[in-house]
PDB file of N, CA and C in Angstrom:
ATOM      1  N   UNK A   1       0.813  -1.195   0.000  1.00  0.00           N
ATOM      2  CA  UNK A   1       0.000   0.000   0.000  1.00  0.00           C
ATOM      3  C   UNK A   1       0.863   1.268   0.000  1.00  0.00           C
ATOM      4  N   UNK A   2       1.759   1.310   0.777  1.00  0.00           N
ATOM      5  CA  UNK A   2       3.138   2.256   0.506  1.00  0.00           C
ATOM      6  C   UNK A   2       3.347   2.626  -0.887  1.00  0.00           C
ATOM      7  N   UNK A   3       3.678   1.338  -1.898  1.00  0.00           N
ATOM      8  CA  UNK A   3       3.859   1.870  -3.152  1.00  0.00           C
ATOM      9  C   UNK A   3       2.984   2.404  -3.950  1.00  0.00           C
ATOM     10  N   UNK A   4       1.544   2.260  -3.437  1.00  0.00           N
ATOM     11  CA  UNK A   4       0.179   2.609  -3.931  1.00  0.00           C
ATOM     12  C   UNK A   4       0.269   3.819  -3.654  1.00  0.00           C
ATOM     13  N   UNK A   5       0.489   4.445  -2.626  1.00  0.00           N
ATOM     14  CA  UNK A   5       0.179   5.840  -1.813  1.00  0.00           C
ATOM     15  C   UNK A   5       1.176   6.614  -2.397  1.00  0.00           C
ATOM     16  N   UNK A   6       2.275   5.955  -3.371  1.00  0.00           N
ATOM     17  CA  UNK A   6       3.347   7.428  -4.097  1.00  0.00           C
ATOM     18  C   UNK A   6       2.933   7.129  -5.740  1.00  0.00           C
ATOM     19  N   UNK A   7       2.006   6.525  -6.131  1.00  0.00           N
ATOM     20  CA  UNK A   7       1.793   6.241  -7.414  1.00  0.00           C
ATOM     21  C   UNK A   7       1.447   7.716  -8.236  1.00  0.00           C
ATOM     22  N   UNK A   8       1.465   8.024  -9.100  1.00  0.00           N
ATOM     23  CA  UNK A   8       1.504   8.834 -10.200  1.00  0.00           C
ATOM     24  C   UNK A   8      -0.247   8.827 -10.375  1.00  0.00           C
ATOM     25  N   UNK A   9      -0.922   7.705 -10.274  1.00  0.00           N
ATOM     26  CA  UNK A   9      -2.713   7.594 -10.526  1.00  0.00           C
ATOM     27  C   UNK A   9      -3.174   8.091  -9.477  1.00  0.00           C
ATOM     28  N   UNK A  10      -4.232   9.123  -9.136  1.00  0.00           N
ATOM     29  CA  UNK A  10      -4.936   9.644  -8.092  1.00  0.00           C
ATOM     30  C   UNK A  10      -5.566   8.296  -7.955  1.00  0.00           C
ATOM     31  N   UNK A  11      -6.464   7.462  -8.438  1.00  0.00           N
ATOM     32  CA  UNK A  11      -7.481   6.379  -8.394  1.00  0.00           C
ATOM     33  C   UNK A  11      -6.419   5.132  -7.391  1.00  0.00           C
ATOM     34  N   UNK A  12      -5.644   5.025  -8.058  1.00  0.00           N
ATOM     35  CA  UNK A  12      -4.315   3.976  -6.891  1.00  0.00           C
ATOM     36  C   UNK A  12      -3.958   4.389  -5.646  1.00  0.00           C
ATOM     37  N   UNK A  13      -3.814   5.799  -5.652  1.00  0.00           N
ATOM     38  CA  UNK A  13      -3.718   6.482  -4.451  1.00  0.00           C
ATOM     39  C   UNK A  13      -4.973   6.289  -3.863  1.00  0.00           C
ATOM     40  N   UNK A  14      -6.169   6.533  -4.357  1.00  0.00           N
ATOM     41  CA  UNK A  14      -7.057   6.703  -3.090  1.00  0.00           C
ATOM     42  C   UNK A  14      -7.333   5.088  -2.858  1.00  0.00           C
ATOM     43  N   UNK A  15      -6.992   3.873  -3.643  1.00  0.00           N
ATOM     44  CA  UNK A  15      -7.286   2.643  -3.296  1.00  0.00           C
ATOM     45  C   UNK A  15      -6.013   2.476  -2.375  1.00  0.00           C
ATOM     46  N   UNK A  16      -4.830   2.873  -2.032  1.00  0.00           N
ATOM     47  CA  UNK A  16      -4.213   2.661  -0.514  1.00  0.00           C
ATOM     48  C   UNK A  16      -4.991   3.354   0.758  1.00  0.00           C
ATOM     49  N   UNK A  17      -5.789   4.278   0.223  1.00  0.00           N
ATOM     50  CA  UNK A  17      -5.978   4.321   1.499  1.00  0.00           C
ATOM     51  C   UNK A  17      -7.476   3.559   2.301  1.00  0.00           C
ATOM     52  N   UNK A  18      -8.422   3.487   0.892  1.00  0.00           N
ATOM     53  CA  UNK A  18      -9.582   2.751   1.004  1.00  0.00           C
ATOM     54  C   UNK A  18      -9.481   1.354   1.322  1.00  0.00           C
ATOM     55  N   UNK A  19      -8.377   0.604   0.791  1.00  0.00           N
ATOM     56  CA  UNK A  19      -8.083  -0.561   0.820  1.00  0.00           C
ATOM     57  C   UNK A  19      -7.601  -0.850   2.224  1.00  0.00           C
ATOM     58  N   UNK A  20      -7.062  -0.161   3.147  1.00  0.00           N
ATOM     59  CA  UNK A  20      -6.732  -0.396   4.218  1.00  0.00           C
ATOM     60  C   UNK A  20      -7.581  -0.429   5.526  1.00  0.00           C
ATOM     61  N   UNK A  21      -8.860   0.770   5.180  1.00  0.00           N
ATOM     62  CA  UNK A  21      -9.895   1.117   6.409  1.00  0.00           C
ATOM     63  C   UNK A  21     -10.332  -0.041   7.174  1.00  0.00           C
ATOM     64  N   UNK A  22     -10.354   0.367   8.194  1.00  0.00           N
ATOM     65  CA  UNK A  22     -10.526  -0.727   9.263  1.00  0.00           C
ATOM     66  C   UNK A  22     -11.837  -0.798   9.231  1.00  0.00           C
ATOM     67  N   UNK A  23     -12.909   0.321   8.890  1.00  0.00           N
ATOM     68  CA  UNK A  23     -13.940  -0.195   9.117  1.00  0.00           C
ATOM     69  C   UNK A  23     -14.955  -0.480   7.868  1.00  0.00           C
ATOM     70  N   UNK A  24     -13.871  -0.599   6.532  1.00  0.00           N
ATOM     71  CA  UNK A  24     -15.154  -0.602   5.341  1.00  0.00           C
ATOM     72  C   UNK A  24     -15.981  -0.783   5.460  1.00  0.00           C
ATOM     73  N   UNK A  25     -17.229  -0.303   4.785  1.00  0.00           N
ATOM     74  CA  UNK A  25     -18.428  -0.753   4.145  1.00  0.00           C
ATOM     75  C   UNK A  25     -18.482  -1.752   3.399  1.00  0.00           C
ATOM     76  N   UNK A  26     -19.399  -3.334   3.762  1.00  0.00           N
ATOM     77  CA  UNK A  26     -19.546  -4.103   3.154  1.00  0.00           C
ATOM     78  C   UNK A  26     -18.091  -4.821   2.480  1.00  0.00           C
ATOM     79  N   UNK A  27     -17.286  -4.763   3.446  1.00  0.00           N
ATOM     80  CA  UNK A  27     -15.978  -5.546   3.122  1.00  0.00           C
ATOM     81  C   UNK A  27     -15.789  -6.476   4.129  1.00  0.00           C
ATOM     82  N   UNK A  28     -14.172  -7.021   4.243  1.00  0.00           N
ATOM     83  CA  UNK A  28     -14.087  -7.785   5.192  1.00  0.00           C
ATOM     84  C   UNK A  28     -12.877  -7.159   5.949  1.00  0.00           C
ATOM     85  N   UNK A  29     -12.689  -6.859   7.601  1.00  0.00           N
ATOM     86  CA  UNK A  29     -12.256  -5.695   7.963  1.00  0.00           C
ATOM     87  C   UNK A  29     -11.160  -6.370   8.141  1.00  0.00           C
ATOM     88  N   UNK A  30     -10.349  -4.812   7.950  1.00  0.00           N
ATOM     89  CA  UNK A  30      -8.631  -4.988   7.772  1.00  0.00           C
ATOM     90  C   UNK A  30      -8.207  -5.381   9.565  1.00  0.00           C
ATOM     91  N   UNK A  31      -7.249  -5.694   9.281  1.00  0.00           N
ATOM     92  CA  UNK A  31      -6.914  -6.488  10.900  1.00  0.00           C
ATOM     93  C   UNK A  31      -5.176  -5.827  11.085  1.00  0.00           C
ATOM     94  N   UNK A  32      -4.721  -4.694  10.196  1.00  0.00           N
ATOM     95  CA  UNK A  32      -3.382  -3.861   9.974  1.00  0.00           C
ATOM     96  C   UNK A  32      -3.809  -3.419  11.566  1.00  0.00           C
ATOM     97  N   UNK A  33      -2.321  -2.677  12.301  1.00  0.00           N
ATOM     98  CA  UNK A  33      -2.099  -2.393  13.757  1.00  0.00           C
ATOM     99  C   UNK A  33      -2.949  -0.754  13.250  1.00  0.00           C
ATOM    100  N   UNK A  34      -3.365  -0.108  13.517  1.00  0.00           N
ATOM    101  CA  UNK A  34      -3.529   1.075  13.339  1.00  0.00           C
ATOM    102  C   UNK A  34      -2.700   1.986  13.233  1.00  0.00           C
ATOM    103  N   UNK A  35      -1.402   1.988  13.934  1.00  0.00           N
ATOM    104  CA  UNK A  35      -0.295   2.767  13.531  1.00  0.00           C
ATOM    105  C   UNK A  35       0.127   2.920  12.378  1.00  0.00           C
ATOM    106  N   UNK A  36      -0.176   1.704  11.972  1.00  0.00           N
ATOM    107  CA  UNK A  36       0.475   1.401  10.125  1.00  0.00           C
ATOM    108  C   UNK A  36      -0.752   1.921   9.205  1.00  0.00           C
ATOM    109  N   UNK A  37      -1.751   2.236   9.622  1.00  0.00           N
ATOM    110  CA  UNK A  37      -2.636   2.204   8.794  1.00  0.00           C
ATOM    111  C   UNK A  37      -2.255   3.906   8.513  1.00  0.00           C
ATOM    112  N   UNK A  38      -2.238   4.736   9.985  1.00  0.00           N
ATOM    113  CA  UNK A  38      -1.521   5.929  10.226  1.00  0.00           C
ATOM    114  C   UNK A  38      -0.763   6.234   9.051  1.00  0.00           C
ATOM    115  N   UNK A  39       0.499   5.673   9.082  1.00  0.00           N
ATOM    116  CA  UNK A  39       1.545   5.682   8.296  1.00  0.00           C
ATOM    117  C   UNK A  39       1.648   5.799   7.077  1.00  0.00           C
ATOM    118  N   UNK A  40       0.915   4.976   6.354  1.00  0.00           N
ATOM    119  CA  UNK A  40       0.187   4.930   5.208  1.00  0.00           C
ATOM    120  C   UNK A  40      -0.570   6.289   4.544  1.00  0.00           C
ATOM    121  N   UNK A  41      -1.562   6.620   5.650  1.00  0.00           N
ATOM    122  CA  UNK A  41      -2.145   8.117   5.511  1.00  0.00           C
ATOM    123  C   UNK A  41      -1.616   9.105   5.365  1.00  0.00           C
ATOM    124  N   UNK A  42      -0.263   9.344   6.209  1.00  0.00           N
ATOM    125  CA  UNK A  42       0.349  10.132   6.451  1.00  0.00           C
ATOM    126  C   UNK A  42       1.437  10.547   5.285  1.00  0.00           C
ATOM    127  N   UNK A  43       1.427   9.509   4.132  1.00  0.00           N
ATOM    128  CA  UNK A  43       2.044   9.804   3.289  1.00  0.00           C
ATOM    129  C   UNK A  43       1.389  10.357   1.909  1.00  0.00           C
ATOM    130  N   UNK A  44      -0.400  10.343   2.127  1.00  0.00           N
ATOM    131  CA  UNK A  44      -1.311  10.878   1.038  1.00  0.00           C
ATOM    132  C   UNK A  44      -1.976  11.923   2.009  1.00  0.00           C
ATOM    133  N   UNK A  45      -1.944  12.705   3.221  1.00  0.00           N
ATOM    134  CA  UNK A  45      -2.708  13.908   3.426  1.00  0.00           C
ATOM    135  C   UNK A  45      -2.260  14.799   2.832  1.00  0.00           C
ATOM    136  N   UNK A  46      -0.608  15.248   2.243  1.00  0.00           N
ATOM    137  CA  UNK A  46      -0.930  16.347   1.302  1.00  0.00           C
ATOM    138  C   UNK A  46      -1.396  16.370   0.091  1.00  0.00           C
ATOM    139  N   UNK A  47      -1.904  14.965  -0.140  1.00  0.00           N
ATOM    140  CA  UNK A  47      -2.169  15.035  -1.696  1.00  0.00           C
ATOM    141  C   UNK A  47      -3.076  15.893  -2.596  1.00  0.00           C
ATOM    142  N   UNK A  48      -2.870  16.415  -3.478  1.00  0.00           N
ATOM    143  CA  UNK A  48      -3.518  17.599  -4.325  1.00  0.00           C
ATOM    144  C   UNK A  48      -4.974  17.254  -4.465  1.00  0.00           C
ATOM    145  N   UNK A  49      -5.267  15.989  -4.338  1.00  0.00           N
ATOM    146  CA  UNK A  49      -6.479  15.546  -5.304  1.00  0.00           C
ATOM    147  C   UNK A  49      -7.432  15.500  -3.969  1.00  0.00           C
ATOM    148  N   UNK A  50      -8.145  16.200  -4.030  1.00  0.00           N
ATOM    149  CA  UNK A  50      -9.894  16.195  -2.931  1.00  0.00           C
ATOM    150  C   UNK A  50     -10.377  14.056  -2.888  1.00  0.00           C
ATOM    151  N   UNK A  51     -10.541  13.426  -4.453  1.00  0.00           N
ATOM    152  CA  UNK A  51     -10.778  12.526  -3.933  1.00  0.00           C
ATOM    153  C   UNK A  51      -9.599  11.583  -3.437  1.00  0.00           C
ATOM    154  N   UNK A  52      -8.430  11.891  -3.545  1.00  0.00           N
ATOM    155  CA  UNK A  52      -7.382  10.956  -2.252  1.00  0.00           C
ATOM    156  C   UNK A  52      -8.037  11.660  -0.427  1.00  0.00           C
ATOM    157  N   UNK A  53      -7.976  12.519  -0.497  1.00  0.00           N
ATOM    158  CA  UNK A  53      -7.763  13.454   1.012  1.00  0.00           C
ATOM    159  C   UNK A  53      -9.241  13.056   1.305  1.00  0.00           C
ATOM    160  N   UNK A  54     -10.561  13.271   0.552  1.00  0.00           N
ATOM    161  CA  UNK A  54     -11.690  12.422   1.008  1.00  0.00           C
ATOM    162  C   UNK A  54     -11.727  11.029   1.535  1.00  0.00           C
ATOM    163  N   UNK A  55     -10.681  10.179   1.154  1.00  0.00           N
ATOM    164  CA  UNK A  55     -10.697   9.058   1.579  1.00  0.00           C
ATOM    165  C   UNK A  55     -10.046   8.659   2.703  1.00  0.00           C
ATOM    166  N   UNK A  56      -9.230   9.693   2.729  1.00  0.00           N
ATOM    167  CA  UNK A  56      -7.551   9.628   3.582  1.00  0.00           C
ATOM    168  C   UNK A  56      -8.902  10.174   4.788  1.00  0.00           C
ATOM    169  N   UNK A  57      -9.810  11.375   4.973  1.00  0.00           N
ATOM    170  CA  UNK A  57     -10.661  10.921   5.779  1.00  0.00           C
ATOM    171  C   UNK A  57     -11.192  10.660   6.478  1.00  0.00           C
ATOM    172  N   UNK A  58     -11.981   9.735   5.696  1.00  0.00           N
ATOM    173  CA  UNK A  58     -13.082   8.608   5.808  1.00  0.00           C
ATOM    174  C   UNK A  58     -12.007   7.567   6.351  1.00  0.00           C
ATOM    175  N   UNK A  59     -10.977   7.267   5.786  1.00  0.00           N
ATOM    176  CA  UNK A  59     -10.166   6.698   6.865  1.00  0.00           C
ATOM    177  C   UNK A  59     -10.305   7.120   8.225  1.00  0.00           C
ATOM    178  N   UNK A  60      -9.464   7.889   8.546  1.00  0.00           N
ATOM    179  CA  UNK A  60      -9.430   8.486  10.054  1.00  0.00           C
ATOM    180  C   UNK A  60     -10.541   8.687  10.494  1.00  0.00           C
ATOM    181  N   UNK A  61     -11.837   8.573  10.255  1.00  0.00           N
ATOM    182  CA  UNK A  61     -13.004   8.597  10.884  1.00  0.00           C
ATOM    183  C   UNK A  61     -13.342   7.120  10.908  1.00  0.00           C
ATOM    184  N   UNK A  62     -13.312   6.529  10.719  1.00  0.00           N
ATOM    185  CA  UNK A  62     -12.998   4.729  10.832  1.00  0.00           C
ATOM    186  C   UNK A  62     -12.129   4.686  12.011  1.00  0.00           C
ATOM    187  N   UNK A  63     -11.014   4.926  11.904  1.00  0.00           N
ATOM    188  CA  UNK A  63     -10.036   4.870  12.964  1.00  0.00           C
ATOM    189  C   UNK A  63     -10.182   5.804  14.444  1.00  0.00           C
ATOM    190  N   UNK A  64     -11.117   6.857  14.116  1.00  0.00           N
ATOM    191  CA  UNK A  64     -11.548   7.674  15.456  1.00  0.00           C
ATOM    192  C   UNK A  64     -12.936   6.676  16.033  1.00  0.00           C
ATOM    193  N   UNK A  65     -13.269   6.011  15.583  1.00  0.00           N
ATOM    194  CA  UNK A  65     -14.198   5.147  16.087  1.00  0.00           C
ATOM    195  C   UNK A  65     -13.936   3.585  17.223  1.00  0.00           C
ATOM    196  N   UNK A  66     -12.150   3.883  17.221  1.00  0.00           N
ATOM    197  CA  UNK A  66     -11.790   2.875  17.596  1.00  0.00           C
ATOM    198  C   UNK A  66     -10.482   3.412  18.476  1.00  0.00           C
ATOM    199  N   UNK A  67      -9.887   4.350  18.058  1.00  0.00           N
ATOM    200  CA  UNK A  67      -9.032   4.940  18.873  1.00  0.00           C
ATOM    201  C   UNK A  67      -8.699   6.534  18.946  1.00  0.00           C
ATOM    202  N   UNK A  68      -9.557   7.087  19.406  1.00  0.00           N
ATOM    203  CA  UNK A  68      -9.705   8.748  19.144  1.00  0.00           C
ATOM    204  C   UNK A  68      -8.444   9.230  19.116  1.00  0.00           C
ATOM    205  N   UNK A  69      -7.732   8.752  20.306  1.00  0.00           N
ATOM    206  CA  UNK A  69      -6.647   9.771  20.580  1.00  0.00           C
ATOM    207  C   UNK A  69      -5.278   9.610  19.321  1.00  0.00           C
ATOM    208  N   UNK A  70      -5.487   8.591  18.773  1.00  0.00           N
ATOM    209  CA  UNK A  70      -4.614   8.265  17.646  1.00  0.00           C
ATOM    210  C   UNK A  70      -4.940   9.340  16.594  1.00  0.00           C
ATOM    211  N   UNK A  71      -6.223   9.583  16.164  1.00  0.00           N
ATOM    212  CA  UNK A  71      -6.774  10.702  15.299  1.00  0.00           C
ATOM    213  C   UNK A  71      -6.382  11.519  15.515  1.00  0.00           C
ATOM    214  N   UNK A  72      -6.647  12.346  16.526  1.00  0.00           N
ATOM    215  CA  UNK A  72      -6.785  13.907  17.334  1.00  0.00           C
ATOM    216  C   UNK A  72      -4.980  13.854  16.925  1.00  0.00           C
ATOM    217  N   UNK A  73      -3.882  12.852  17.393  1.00  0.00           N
ATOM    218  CA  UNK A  73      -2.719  13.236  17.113  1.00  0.00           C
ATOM    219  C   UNK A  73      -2.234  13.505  15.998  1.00  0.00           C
ATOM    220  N   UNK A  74      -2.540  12.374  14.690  1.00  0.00           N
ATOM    221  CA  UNK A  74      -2.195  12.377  13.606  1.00  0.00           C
ATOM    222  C   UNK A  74      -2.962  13.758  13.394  1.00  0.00           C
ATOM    223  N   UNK A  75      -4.060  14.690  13.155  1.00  0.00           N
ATOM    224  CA  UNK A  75      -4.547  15.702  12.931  1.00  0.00           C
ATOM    225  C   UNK A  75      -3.259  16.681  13.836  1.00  0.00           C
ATOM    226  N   UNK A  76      -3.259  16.776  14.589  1.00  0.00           N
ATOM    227  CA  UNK A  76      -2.633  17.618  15.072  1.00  0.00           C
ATOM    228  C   UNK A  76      -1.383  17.874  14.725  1.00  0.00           C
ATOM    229  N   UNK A  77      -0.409  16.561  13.832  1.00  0.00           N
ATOM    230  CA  UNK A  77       0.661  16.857  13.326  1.00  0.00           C
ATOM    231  C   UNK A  77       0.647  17.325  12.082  1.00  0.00           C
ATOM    232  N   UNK A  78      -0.659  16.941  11.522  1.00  0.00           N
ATOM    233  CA  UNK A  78      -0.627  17.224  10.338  1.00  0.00           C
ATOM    234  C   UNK A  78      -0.883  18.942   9.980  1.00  0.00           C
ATOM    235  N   UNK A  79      -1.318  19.670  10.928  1.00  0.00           N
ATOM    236  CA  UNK A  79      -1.852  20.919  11.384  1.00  0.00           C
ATOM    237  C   UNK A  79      -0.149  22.153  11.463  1.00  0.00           C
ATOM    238  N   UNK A  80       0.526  20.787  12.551  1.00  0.00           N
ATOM    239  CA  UNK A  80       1.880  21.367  12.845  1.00  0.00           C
ATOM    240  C   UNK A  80       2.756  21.381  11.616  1.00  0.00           C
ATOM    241  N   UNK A  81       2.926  20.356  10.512  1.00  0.00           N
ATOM    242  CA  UNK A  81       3.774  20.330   9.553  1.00  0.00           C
ATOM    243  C   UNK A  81       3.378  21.313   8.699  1.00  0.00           C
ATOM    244  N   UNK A  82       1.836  21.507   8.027  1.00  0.00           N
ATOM    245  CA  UNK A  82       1.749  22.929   7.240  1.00  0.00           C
ATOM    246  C   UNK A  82       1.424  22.255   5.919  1.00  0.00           C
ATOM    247  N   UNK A  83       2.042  20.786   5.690  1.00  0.00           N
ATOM    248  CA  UNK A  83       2.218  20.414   3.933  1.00  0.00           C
ATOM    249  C   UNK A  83       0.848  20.514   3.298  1.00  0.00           C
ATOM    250  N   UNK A  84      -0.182  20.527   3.978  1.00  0.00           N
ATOM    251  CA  UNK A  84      -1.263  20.690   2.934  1.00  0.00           C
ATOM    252  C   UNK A  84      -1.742  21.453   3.031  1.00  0.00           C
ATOM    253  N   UNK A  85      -2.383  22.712   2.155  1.00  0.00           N
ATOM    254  CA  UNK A  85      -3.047  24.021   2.077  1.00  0.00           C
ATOM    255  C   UNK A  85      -4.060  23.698   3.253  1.00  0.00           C
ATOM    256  N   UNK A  86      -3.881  24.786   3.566  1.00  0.00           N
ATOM    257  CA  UNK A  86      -4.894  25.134   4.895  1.00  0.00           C
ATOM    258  C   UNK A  86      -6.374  24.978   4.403  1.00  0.00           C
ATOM    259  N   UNK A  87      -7.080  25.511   3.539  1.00  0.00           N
ATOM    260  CA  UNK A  87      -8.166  25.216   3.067  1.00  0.00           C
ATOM    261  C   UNK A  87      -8.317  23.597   2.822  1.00  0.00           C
ATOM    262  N   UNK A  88      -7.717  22.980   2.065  1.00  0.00           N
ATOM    263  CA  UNK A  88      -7.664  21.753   2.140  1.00  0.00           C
ATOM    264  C   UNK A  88      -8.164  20.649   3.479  1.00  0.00           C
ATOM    265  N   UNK A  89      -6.681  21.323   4.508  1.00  0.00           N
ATOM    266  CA  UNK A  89      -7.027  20.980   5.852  1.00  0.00           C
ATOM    267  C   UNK A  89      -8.116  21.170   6.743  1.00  0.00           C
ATOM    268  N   UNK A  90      -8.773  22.452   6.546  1.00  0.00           N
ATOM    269  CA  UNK A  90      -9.670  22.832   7.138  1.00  0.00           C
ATOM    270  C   UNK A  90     -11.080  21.642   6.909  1.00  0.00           C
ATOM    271  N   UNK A  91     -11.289  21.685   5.738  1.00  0.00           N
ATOM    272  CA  UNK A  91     -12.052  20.777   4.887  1.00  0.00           C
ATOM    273  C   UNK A  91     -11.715  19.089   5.585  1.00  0.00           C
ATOM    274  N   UNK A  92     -10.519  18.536   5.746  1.00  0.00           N
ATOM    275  CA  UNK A  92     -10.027  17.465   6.099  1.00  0.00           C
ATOM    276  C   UNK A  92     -10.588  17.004   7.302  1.00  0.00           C
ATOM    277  N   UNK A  93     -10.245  18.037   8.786  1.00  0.00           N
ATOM    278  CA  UNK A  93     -10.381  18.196   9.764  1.00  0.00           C
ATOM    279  C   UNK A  93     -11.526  17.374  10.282  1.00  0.00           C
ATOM    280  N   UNK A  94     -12.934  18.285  10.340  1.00  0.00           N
ATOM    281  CA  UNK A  94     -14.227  17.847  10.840  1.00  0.00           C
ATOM    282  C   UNK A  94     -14.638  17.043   9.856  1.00  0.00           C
ATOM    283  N   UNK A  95     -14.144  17.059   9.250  1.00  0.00           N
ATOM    284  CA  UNK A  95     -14.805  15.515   7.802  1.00  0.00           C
ATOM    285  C   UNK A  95     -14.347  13.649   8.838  1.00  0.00           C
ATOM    286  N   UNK A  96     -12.934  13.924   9.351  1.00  0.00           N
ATOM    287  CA  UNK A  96     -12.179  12.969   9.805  1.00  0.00           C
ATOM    288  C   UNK A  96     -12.721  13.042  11.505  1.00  0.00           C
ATOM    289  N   UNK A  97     -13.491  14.085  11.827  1.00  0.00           N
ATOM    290  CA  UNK A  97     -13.777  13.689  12.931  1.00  0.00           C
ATOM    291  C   UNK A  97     -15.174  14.365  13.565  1.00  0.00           C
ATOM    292  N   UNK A  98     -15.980  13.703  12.287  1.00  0.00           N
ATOM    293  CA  UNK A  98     -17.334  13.642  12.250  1.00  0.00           C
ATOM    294  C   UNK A  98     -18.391  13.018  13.280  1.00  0.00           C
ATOM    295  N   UNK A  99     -17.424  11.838  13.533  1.00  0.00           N
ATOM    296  CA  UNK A  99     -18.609  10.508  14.321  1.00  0.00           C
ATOM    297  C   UNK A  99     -18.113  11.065  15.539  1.00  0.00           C
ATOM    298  N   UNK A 100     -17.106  11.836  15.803  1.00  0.00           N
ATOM    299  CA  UNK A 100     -16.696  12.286  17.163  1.00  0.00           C
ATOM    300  C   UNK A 100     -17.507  13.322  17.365  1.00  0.00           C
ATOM    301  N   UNK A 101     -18.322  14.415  16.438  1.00  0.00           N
ATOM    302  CA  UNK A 101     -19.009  15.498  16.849  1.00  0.00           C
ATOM    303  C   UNK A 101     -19.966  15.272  16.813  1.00  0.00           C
ATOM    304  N   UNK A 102     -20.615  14.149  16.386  1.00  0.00           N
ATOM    305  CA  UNK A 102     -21.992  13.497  16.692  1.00  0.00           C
ATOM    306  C   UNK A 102     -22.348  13.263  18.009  1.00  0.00           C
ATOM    307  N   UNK A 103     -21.267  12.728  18.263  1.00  0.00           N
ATOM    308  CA  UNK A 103     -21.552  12.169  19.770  1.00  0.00           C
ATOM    309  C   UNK A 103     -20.928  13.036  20.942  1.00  0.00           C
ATOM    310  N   UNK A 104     -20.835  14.238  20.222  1.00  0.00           N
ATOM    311  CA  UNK A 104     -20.530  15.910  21.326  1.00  0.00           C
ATOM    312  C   UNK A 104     -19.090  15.275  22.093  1.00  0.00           C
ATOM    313  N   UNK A 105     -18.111  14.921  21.521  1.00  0.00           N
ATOM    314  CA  UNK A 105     -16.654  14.439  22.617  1.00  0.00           C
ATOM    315  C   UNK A 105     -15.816  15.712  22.501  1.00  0.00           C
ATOM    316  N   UNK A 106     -15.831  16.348  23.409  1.00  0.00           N
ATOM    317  CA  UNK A 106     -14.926  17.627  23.623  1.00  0.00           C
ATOM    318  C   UNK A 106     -13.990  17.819  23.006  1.00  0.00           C
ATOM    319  N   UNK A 107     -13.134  16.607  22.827  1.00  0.00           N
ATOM    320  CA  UNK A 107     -11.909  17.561  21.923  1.00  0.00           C
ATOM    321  C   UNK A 107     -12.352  17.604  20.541  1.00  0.00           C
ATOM    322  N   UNK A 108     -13.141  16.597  20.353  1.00  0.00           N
ATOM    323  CA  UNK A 108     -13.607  16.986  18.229  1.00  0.00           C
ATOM    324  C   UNK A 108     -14.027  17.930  18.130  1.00  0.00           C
ATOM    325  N   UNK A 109     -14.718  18.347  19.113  1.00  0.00           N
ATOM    326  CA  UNK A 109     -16.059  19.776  18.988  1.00  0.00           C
ATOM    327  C   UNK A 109     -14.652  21.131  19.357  1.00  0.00           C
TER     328      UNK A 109
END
């Protein structure tokens, strides 16, 4: 999935990161440590293309469903490094930590 996530195809790119979600829809769920799944992400959040960073996510909102504080960090570095346009990010943000403001958890809100 590494080599997927530096591919030249936006469509390959967003299948590393779809392909990995722990919690697909109507799949059979990935059983990767979550750190790695992290890792993976972390190498397509600056990506140019809306549908990689939509997925990248819908990832992390999969993964805030299972370990918040892993989210809230990876967001927060990603905030600190700068690599993806702020608009972008902004957009990224409450998209990835949606199911957390549903359910009113203080630090998403």
């Amino acid at each position: 999935m590494r080599a997927c996530a530096l591919d030249n195809n936006y469509h390959v790119r967003r299948l590393a990161t779809e392909g990995i979600r722990p919690m697909l829809p109507c799949s059979v769920r990935v059983k990767l440590p979550l750190p790695e799944i992290i890792s993976v992400l972390d190498l397509l959040h600056a990506d140019p293309t809306r549908y990689v960073t939509r997925a990248v996510a819908n990832n992390l909102n999969d993964i805030s469903k299972l370990e918040s504080d892993l989210v809230y960090a990876c967001l927060q570095r990603r905030h600190d490094l700068r690599s993806q346009t702020p608009a972008e990010l902004d957009w990224m943000t409450p998209h990835a930590l949606r199911t957390l403001n549903k359910i009113y958890a203080p630090k998403a809100l």
